[in-house]
C-alpha atoms as a PDB file:
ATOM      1  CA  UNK A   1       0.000   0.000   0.000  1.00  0.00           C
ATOM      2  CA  UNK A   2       1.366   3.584  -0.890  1.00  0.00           C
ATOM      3  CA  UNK A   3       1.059   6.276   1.663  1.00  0.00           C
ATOM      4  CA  UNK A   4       0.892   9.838   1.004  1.00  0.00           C
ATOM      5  CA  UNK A   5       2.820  11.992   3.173  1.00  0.00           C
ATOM      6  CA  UNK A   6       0.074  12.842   5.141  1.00  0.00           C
ATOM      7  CA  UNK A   7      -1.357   9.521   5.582  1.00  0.00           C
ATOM      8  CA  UNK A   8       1.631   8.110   6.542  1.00  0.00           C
ATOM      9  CA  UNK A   9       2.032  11.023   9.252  1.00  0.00           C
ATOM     10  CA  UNK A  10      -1.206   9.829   9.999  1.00  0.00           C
ATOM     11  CA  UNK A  11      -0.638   6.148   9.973  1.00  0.00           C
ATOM     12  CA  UNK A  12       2.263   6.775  12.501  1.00  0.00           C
ATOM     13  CA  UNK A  13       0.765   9.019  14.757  1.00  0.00           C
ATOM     14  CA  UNK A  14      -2.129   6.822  15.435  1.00  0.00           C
ATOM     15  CA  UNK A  15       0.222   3.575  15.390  1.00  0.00           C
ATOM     16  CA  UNK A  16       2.245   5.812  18.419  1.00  0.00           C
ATOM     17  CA  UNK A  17      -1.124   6.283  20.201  1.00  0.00           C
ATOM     18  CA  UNK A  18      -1.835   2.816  20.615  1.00  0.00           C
ATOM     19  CA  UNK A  19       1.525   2.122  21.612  1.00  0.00           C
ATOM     20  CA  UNK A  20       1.398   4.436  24.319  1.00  0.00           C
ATOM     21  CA  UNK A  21      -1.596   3.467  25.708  1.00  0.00           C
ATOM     22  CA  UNK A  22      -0.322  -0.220  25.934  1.00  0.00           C
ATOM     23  CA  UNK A  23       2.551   1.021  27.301  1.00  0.00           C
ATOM     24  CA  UNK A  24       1.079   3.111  30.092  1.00  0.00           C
ATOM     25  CA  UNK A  25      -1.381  -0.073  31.080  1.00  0.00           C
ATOM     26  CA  UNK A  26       2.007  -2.436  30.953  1.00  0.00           C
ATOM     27  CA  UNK A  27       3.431   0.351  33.538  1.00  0.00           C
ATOM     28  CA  UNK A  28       0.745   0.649  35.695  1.00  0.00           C
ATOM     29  CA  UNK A  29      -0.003  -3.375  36.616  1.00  0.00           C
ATOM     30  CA  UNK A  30      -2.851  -2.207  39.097  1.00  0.00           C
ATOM     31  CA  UNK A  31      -5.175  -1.318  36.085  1.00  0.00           C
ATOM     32  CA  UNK A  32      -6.388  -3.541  33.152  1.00  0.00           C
ATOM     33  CA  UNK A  33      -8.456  -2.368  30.458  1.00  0.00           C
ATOM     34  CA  UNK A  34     -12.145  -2.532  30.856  1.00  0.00           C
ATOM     35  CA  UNK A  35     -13.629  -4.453  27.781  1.00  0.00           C
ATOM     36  CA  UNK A  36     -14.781  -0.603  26.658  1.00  0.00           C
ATOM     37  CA  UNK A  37     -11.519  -0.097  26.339  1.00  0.00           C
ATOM     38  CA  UNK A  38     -10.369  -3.192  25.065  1.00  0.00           C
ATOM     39  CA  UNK A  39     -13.031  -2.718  22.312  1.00  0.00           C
ATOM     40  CA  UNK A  40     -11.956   0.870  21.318  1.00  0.00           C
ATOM     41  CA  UNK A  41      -8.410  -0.258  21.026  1.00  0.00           C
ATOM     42  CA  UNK A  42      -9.279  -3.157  18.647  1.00  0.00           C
ATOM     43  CA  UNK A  43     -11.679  -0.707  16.605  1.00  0.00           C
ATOM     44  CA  UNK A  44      -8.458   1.404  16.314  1.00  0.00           C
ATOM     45  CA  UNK A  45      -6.057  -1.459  14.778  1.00  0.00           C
ATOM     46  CA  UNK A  46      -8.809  -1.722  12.082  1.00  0.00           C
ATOM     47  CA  UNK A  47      -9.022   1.389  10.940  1.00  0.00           C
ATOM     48  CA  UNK A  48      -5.244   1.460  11.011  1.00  0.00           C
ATOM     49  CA  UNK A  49      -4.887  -1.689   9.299  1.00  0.00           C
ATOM     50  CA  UNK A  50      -8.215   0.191   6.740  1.00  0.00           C
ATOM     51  CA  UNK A  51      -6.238   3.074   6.455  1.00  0.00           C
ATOM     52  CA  UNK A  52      -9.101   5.196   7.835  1.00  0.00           C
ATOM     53  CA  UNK A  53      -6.625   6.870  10.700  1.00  0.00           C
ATOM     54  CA  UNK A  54      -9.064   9.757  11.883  1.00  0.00           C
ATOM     55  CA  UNK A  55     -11.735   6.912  12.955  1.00  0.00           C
ATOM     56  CA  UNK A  56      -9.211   5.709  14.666  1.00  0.00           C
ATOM     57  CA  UNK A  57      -7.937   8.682  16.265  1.00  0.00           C
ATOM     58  CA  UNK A  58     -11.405   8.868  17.347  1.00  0.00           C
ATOM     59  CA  UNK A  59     -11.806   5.503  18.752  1.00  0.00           C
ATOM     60  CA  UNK A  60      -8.655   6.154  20.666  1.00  0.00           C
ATOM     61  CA  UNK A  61      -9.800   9.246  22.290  1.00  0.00           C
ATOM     62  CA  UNK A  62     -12.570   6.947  23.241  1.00  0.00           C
ATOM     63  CA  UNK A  63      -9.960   4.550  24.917  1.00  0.00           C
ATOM     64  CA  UNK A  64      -8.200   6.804  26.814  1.00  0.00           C
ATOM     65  CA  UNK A  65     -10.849   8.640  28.357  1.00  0.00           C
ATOM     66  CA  UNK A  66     -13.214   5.937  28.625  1.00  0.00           C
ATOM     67  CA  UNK A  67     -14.399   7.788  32.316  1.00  0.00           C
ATOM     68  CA  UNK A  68     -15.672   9.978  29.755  1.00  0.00           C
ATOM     69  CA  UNK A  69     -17.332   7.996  26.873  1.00  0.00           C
ATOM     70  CA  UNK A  70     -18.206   4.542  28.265  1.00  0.00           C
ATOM     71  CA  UNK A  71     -21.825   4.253  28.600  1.00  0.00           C
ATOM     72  CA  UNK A  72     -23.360   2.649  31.940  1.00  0.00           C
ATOM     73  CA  UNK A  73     -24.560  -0.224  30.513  1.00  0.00           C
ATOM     74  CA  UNK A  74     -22.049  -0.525  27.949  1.00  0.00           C
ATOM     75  CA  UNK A  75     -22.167  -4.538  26.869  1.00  0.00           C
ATOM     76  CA  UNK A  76     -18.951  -6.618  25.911  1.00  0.00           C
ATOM     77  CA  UNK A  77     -18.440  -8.212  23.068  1.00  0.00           C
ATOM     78  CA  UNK A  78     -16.686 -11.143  24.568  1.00  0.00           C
ATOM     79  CA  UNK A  79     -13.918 -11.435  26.962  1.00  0.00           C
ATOM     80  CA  UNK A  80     -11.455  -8.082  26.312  1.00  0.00           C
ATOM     81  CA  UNK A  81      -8.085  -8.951  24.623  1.00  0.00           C
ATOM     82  CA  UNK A  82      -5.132  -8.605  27.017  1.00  0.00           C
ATOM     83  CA  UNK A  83      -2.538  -6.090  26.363  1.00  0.00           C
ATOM     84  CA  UNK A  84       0.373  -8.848  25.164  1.00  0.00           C
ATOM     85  CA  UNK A  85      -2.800  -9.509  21.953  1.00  0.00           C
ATOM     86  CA  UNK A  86      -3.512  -6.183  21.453  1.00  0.00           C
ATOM     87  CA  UNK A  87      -0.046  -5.643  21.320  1.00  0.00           C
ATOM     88  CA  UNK A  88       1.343  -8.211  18.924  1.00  0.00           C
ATOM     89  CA  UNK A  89      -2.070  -7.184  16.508  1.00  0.00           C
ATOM     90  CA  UNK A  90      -0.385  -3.838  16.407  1.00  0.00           C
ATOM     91  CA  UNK A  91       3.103  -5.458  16.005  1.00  0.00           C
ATOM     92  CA  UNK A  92       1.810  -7.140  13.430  1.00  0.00           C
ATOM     93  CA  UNK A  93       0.221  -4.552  11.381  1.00  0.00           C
ATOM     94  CA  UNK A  94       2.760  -2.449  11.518  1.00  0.00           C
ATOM     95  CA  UNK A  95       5.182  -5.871  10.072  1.00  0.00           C
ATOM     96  CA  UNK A  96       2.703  -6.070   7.422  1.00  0.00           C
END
Protein backbone atom coordinates (compact mmCIF):
# COMPACT_ATOMS: atom_id res chain seq x y z
CA UNK A 1 0.00 0.00 0.00
CA UNK A 2 1.37 3.58 -0.89
CA UNK A 3 1.06 6.28 1.66
CA UNK A 4 0.89 9.84 1.00
CA UNK A 5 2.82 11.99 3.17
CA UNK A 6 0.07 12.84 5.14
CA UNK A 7 -1.36 9.52 5.58
CA UNK A 8 1.63 8.11 6.54
CA UNK A 9 2.03 11.02 9.25
CA UNK A 10 -1.21 9.83 10.00
CA UNK A 11 -0.64 6.15 9.97
CA UNK A 12 2.26 6.77 12.50
CA UNK A 13 0.77 9.02 14.76
CA UNK A 14 -2.13 6.82 15.43
CA UNK A 15 0.22 3.57 15.39
CA UNK A 16 2.25 5.81 18.42
CA UNK A 17 -1.12 6.28 20.20
CA UNK A 18 -1.83 2.82 20.61
CA UNK A 19 1.52 2.12 21.61
CA UNK A 20 1.40 4.44 24.32
CA UNK A 21 -1.60 3.47 25.71
CA UNK A 22 -0.32 -0.22 25.93
CA UNK A 23 2.55 1.02 27.30
CA UNK A 24 1.08 3.11 30.09
CA UNK A 25 -1.38 -0.07 31.08
CA UNK A 26 2.01 -2.44 30.95
CA UNK A 27 3.43 0.35 33.54
CA UNK A 28 0.75 0.65 35.70
CA UNK A 29 0.00 -3.38 36.62
CA UNK A 30 -2.85 -2.21 39.10
CA UNK A 31 -5.17 -1.32 36.08
CA UNK A 32 -6.39 -3.54 33.15
CA UNK A 33 -8.46 -2.37 30.46
CA UNK A 34 -12.15 -2.53 30.86
CA UNK A 35 -13.63 -4.45 27.78
CA UNK A 36 -14.78 -0.60 26.66
CA UNK A 37 -11.52 -0.10 26.34
CA UNK A 38 -10.37 -3.19 25.07
CA UNK A 39 -13.03 -2.72 22.31
CA UNK A 40 -11.96 0.87 21.32
CA UNK A 41 -8.41 -0.26 21.03
CA UNK A 42 -9.28 -3.16 18.65
CA UNK A 43 -11.68 -0.71 16.60
CA UNK A 44 -8.46 1.40 16.31
CA UNK A 45 -6.06 -1.46 14.78
CA UNK A 46 -8.81 -1.72 12.08
CA UNK A 47 -9.02 1.39 10.94
CA UNK A 48 -5.24 1.46 11.01
CA UNK A 49 -4.89 -1.69 9.30
CA UNK A 50 -8.21 0.19 6.74
CA UNK A 51 -6.24 3.07 6.46
CA UNK A 52 -9.10 5.20 7.84
CA UNK A 53 -6.62 6.87 10.70
CA UNK A 54 -9.06 9.76 11.88
CA UNK A 55 -11.73 6.91 12.95
CA UNK A 56 -9.21 5.71 14.67
CA UNK A 57 -7.94 8.68 16.27
CA UNK A 58 -11.40 8.87 17.35
CA UNK A 59 -11.81 5.50 18.75
CA UNK A 60 -8.65 6.15 20.67
CA UNK A 61 -9.80 9.25 22.29
CA UNK A 62 -12.57 6.95 23.24
CA UNK A 63 -9.96 4.55 24.92
CA UNK A 64 -8.20 6.80 26.81
CA UNK A 65 -10.85 8.64 28.36
CA UNK A 66 -13.21 5.94 28.63
CA UNK A 67 -14.40 7.79 32.32
CA UNK A 68 -15.67 9.98 29.76
CA UNK A 69 -17.33 8.00 26.87
CA UNK A 70 -18.21 4.54 28.27
CA UNK A 71 -21.83 4.25 28.60
CA UNK A 72 -23.36 2.65 31.94
CA UNK A 73 -24.56 -0.22 30.51
CA UNK A 74 -22.05 -0.53 27.95
CA UNK A 75 -22.17 -4.54 26.87
CA UNK A 76 -18.95 -6.62 25.91
CA UNK A 77 -18.44 -8.21 23.07
CA UNK A 78 -16.69 -11.14 24.57
CA UNK A 79 -13.92 -11.43 26.96
CA UNK A 80 -11.46 -8.08 26.31
CA UNK A 81 -8.08 -8.95 24.62
CA UNK A 82 -5.13 -8.60 27.02
CA UNK A 83 -2.54 -6.09 26.36
CA UNK A 84 0.37 -8.85 25.16
CA UNK A 85 -2.80 -9.51 21.95
CA UNK A 86 -3.51 -6.18 21.45
CA UNK A 87 -0.05 -5.64 21.32
CA UNK A 88 1.34 -8.21 18.92
CA UNK A 89 -2.07 -7.18 16.51
CA UNK A 90 -0.38 -3.84 16.41
CA UNK A 91 3.10 -5.46 16.00
CA UNK A 92 1.81 -7.14 13.43
CA UNK A 93 0.22 -4.55 11.38
CA UNK A 94 2.76 -2.45 11.52
CA UNK A 95 5.18 -5.87 10.07
CA UNK A 96 2.70 -6.07 7.42
Amino acid sequence: MTLTPEDAVARRDLSLRIERLLDRQVSDPTRELSCFQSDRIIYALRQLQDGHFADGEWAMLHAERSDLFEPNDYVPRGRPATIGELAARLKSLLAG
